[in-house]
Protein backbone atom coordinates (compact mmCIF):
# COMPACT_ATOMS: atom_id res chain seq x y z
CA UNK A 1 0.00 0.00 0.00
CA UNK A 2 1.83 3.18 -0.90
CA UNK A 3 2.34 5.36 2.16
CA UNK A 4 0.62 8.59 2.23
CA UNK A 5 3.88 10.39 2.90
CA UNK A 6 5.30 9.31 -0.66
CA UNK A 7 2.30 10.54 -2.32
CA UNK A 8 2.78 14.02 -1.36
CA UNK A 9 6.55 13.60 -2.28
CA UNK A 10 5.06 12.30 -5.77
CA UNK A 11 2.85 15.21 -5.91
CA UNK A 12 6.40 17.42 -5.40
CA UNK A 13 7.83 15.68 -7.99
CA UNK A 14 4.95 16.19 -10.39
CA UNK A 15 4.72 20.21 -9.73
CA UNK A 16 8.39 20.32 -10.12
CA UNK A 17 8.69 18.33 -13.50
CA UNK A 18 5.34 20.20 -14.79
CA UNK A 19 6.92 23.73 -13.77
CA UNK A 20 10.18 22.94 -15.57
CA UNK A 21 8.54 21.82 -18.85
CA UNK A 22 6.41 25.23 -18.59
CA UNK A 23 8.43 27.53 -16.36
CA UNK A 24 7.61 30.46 -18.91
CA UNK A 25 3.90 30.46 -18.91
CA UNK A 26 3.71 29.76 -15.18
CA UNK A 27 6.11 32.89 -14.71
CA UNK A 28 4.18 34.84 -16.20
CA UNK A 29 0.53 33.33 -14.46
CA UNK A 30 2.29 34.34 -11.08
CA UNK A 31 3.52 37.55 -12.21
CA UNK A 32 0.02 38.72 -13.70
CA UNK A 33 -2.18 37.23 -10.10
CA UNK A 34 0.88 39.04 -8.34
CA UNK A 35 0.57 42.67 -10.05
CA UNK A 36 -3.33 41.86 -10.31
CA UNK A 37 -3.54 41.73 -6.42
CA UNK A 38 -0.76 44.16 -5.60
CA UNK A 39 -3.30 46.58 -7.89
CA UNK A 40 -6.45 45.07 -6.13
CA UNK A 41 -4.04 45.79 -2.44
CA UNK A 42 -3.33 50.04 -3.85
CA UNK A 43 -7.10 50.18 -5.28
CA UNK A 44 -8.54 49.48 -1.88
CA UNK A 45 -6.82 52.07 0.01
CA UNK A 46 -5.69 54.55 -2.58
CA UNK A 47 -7.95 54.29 -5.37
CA UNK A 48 -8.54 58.16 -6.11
CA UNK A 49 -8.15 58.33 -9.94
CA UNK A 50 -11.52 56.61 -11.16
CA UNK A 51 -10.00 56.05 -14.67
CA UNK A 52 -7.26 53.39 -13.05
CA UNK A 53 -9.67 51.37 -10.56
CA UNK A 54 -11.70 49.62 -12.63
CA UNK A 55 -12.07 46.23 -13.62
CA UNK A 56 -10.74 46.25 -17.26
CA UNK A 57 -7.96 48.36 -16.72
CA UNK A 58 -6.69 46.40 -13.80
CA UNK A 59 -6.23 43.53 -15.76
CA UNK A 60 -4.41 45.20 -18.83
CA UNK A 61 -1.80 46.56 -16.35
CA UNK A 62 -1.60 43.60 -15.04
CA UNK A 63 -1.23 42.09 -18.46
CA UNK A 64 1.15 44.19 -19.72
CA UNK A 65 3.28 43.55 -15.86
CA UNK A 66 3.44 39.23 -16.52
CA UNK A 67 5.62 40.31 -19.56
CA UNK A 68 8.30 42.28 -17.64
CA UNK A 69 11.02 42.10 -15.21
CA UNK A 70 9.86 42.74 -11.29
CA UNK A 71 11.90 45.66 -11.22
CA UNK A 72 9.91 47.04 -13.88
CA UNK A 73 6.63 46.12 -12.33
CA UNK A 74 7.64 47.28 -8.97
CA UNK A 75 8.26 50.88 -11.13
CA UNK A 76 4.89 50.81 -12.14
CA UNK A 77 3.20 50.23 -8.97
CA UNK A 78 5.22 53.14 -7.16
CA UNK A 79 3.82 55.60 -10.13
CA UNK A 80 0.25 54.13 -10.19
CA UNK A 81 0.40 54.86 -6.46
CA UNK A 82 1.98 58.43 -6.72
CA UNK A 83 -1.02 59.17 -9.53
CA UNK A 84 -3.74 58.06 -7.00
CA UNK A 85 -2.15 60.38 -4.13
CA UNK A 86 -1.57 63.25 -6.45
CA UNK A 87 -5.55 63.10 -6.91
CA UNK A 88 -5.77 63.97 -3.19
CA UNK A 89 -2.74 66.25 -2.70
CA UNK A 90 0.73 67.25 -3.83
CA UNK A 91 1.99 66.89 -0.65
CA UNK A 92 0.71 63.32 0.25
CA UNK A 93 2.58 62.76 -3.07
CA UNK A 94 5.50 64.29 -1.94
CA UNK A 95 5.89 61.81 1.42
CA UNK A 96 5.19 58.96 -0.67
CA UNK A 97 7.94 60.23 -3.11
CA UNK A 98 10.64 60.83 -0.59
CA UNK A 99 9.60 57.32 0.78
CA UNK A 100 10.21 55.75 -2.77
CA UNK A 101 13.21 57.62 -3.48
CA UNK A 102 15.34 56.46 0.00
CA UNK A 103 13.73 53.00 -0.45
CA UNK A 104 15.32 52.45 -4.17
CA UNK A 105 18.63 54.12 -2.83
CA UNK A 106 19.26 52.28 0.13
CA UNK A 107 18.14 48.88 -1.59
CA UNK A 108 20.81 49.64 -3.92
CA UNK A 109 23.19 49.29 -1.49
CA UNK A 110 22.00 46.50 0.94
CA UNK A 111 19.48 44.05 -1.25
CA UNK A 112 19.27 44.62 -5.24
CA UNK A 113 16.99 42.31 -6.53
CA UNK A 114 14.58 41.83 -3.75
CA UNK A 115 12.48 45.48 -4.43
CA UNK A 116 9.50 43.91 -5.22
CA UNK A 117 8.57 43.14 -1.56
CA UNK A 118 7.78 46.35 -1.00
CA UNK A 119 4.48 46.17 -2.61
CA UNK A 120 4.42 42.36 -1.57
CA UNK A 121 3.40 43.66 1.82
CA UNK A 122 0.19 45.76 1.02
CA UNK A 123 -0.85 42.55 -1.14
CA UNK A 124 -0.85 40.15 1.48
CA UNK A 125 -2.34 42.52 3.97
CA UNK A 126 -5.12 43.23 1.37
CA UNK A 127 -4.90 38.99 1.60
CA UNK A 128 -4.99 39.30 5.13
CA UNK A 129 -1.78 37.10 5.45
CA UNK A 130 0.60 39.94 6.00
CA UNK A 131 2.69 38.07 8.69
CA UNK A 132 3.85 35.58 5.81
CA UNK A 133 5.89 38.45 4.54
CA UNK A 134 8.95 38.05 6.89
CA UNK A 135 8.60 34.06 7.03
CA UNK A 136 8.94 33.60 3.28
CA UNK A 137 11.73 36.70 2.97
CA UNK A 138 13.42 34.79 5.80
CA UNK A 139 13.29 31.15 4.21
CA UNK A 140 14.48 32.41 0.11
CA UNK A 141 16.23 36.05 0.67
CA UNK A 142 19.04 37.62 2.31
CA UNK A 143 18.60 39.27 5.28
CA UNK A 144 18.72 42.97 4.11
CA UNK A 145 15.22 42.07 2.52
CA UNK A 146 14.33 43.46 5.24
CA UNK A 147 14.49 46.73 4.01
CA UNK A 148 12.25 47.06 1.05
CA UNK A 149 9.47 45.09 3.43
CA UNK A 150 9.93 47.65 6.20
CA UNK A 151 9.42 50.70 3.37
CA UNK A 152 6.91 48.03 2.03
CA UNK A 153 5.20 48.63 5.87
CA UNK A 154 5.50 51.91 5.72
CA UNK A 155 3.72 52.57 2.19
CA UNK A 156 0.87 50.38 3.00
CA UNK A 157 0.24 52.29 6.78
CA UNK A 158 0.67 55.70 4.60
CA UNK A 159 -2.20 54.33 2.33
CA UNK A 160 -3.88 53.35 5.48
CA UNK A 161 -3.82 56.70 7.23
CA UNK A 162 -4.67 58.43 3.93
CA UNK A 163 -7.82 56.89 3.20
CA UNK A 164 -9.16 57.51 6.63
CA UNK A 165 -7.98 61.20 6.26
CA UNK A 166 -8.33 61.99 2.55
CA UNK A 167 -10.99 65.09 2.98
CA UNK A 168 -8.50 66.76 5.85
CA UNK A 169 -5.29 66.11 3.33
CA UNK A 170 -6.89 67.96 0.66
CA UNK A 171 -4.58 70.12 -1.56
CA UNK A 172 -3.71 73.45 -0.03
CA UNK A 173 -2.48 76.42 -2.30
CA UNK A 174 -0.34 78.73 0.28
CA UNK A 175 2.63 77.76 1.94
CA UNK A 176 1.41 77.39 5.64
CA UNK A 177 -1.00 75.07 4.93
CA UNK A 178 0.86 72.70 2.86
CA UNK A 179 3.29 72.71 5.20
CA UNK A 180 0.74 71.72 8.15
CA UNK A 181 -0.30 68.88 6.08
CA UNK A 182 3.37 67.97 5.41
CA UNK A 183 3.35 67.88 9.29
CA UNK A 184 0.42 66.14 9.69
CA UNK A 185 1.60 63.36 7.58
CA UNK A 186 4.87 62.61 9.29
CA UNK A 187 3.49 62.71 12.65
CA UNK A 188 0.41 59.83 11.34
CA UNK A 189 3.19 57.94 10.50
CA UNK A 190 5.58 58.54 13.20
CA UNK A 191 2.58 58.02 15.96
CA UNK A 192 0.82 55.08 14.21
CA UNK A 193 0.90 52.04 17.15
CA UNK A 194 0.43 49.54 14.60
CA UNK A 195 3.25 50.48 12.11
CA UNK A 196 5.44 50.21 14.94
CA UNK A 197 4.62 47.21 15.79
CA UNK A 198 4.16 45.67 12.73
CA UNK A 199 7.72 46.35 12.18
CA UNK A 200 9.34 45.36 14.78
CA UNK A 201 7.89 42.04 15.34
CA UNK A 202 8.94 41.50 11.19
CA UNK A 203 12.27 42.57 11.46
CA UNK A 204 12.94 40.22 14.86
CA UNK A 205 10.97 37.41 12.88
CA UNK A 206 12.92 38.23 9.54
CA UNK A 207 16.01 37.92 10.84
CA UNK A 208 15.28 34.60 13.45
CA UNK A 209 14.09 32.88 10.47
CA UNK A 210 17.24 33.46 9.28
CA UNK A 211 19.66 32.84 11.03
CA UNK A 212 17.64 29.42 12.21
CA UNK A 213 17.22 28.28 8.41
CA UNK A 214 20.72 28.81 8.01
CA UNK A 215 21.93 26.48 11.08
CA UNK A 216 23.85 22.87 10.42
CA UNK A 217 21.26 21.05 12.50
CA UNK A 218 18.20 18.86 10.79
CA UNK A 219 14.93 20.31 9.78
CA UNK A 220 16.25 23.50 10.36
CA UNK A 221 13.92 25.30 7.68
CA UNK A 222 10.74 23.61 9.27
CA UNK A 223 12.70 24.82 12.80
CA UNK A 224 13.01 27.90 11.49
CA UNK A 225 9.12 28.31 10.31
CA UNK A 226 7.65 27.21 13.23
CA UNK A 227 9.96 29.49 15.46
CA UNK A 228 9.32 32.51 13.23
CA UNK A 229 5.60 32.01 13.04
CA UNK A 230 5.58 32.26 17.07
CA UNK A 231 7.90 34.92 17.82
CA UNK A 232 5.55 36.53 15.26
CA UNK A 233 2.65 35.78 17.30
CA UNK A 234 4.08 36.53 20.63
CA UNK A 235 5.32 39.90 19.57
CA UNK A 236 2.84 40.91 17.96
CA UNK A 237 -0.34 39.75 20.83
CA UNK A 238 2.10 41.42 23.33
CA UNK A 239 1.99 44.76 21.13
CA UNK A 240 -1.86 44.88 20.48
CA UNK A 241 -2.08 44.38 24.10
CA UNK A 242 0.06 47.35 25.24
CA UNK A 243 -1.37 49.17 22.37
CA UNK A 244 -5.50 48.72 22.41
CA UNK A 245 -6.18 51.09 24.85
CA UNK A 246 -4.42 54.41 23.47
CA UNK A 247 -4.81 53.07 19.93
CA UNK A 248 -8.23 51.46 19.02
CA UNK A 249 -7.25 51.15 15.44
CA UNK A 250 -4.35 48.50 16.47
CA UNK A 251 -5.53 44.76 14.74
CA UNK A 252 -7.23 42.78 17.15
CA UNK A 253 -5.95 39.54 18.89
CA UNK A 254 -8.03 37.17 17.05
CA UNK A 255 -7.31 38.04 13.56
CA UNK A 256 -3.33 38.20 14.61
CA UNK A 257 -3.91 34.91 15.59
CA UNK A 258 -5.71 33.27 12.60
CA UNK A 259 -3.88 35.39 10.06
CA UNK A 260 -0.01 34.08 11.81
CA UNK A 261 -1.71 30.85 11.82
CA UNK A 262 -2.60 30.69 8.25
CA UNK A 263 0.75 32.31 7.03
CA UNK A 264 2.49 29.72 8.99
CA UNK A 265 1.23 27.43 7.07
CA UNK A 266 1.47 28.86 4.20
CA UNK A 267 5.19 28.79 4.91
CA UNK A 268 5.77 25.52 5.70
CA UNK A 269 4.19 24.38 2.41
CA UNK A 270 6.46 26.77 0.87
CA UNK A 271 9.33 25.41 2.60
CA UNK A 272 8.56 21.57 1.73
CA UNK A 273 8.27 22.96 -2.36
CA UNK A 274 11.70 24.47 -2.02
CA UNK A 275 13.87 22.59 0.70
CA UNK A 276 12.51 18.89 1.00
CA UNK A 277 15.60 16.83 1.63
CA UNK A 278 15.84 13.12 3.33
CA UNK A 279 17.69 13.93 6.86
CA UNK A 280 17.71 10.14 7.54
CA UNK A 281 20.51 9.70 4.98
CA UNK A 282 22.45 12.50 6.35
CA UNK A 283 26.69 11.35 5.53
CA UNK A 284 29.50 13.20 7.02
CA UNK A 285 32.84 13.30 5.00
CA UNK A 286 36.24 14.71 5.79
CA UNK A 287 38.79 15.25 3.05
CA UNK A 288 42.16 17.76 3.18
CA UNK A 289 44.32 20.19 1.38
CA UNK A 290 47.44 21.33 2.38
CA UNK A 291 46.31 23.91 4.32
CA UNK A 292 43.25 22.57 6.05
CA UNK A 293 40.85 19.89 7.20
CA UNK A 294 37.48 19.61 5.59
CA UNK A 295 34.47 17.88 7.50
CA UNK A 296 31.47 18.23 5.30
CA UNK A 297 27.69 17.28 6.13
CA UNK A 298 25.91 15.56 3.01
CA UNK A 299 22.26 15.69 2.94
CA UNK A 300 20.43 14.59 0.00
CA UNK A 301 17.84 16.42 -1.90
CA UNK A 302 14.37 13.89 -2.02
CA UNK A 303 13.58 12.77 -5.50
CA UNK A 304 11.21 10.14 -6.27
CA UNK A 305 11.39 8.91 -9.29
CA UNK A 306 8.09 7.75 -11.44
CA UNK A 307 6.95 4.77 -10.74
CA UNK A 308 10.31 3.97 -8.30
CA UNK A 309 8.95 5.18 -5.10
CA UNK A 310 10.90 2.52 -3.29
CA UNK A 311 14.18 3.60 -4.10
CA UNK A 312 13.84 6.75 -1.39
CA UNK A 313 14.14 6.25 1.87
CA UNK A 314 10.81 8.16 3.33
CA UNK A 315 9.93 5.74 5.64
CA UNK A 316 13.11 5.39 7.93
CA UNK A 317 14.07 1.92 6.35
CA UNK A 318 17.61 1.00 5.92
CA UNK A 319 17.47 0.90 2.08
CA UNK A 320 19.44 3.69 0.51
CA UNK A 321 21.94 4.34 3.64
CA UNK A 322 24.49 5.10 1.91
CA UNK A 323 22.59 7.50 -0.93
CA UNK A 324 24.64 10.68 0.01
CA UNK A 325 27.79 11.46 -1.89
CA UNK A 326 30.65 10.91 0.03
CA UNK A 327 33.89 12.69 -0.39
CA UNK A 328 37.08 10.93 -0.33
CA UNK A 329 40.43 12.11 0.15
């Protein structure tokens, strides 16, 4: 009777194999949902020019994104969102200008390549899985990811605290009362309870995950999720509940609780997709140089091969003991 546990690594095997005869069209499936939800995410909150919020032109921008680069689509969704604001006042474009500007300077520096989380995070809080954010950027990026997701936090509490104060924001002509608004902006952002928690409890969690994922020790990844996904949790409850009382806009307990629930889930699917090795043929190998000793930990990668589920050792049997490469002098 084939085990349930070597079904799922046949279903694995099946994604895999079906994603690397087709890796093209499913790129550009995940990059059109992606851009159609980080749209859907920026419509929500910031949807002030009617022309860009509907329906039919969602989907050709997010058309015309599944064709291009996520640099390029990350470019679009910081001037789609600098359009909407400039409907409700130069100066709210202004703040989310000088946020753009230091985020795309400083990523230059510590994480090129991984600017498309900023806009990741107002997706998945439109999803209402925001704390998967720092799990996943945790388990597949470097650690300076963390700074596109923290400007990433602070775009979508800007949104936030623009749609609930849209008619006060309203464009001023003289001097003194953009300035006020200018103000007014930086101090909703600076005193927002929420965005300061939020971040915090990411960055720890970011940077646990890690550092855990990264450890010689077995099932670290799956160590690493389930640690993240608490610390998450625990930071997070511990903030609300300092918070609630001089802050009744903080998120309540209960949907911290089933949204770090679901993400962490989420996650460890993720984390069996990308890291699914067979820790019960773990081999150790030492070889030299002239300079130093080598000892090197070998643990294979699961593949089951169609129709030759046997040949992996799943179960805990003895069969295929020896299946990691070992290293000879």
């Amino acid at each position: 009777m084939e085990s349930p546990i070597t079904a799922i690594y046949e279903f694995r095997e099946k994604m895999r194999q079906i994603y690397a005869r087709h890796s093209w069209p499913i790129r550009a499936l995940l990059k059109f949902a992606a851009a159609f939800l980080m749209l859907a995410s920026i419509n929500q909150k910031a949807g002030y020019m009617t022309s860009l919020v509907s329906l039919p032109a969602t989907i050709v921008i997010a058309a015309v994104c599944c064709v291009l680069p996520w640099g390029m689509i990350t470019g679009i969704m910081c001037v789609l969102l600098l359009t909407h604001f400039m409907e409700v006042s130069f100066i709210v474009a202004l703040v989310a200008l000088i946020i753009m500007i230091s985020m795309v300077l400083i990523n230059l520096i510590f994480s090129p390549g991984w600017q498309s989380a900023v806009f990741f995070v107002p997706m998945l809080f439109f999803l209402k899985i925001p704390f998967l954010m720092p799990l996943v950027l945790g388990l597949l990026a470097p650690v300076s990811s963390l700074v596109p997701m923290l400007f990433g936090i602070v775009l979508y509490y800007l949104m936030d605290y623009v749609s609930s104060t849209a008619g006060v924001l309203a464009d001023a002509t003289e001097a003194a009362g953009m300035s006020s608004r200018f103000i007014q902006l930086i101090d909703g952002l600076k005193n927002n309870r929420s965005l300061l928690i939020v971040a915090a409890a990411f960055t720890i969690t970011l940077i646990l995950v890690y550092v855990v994922r990264r450890l010689s020790v077995d099932y670290a990844w799956a160590i690493a999720v389930a640690a993240g996904m608490v610390t998450n949790l625990v930071l997070v409850i511990f903030g609300v509940a300092s918070a609630a009382e001089s802050d009744p806009t903080v998120m309540t307990a209960s949907y911290v609780i089933i949204s770090s629930t679901v993400s962490g889930l989420i996650a460890f699917a993720l984390q069996f997709m990308v890291f699914a090795v067979d820790y019960k043929r773990t081999d150790y190998a030492r070889f030299e140089d002239d300079e130093y000793y080598y000892y090197v930990k070998v643990v294979p990668k699961v593949r089951v091969a169609e129709k030759d589920y046997d040949k992996i050792n799943i179960l805990g049997d003895d069969t295929g003991k020896d299946g990691g490469e070992q290293i000879s002098e």
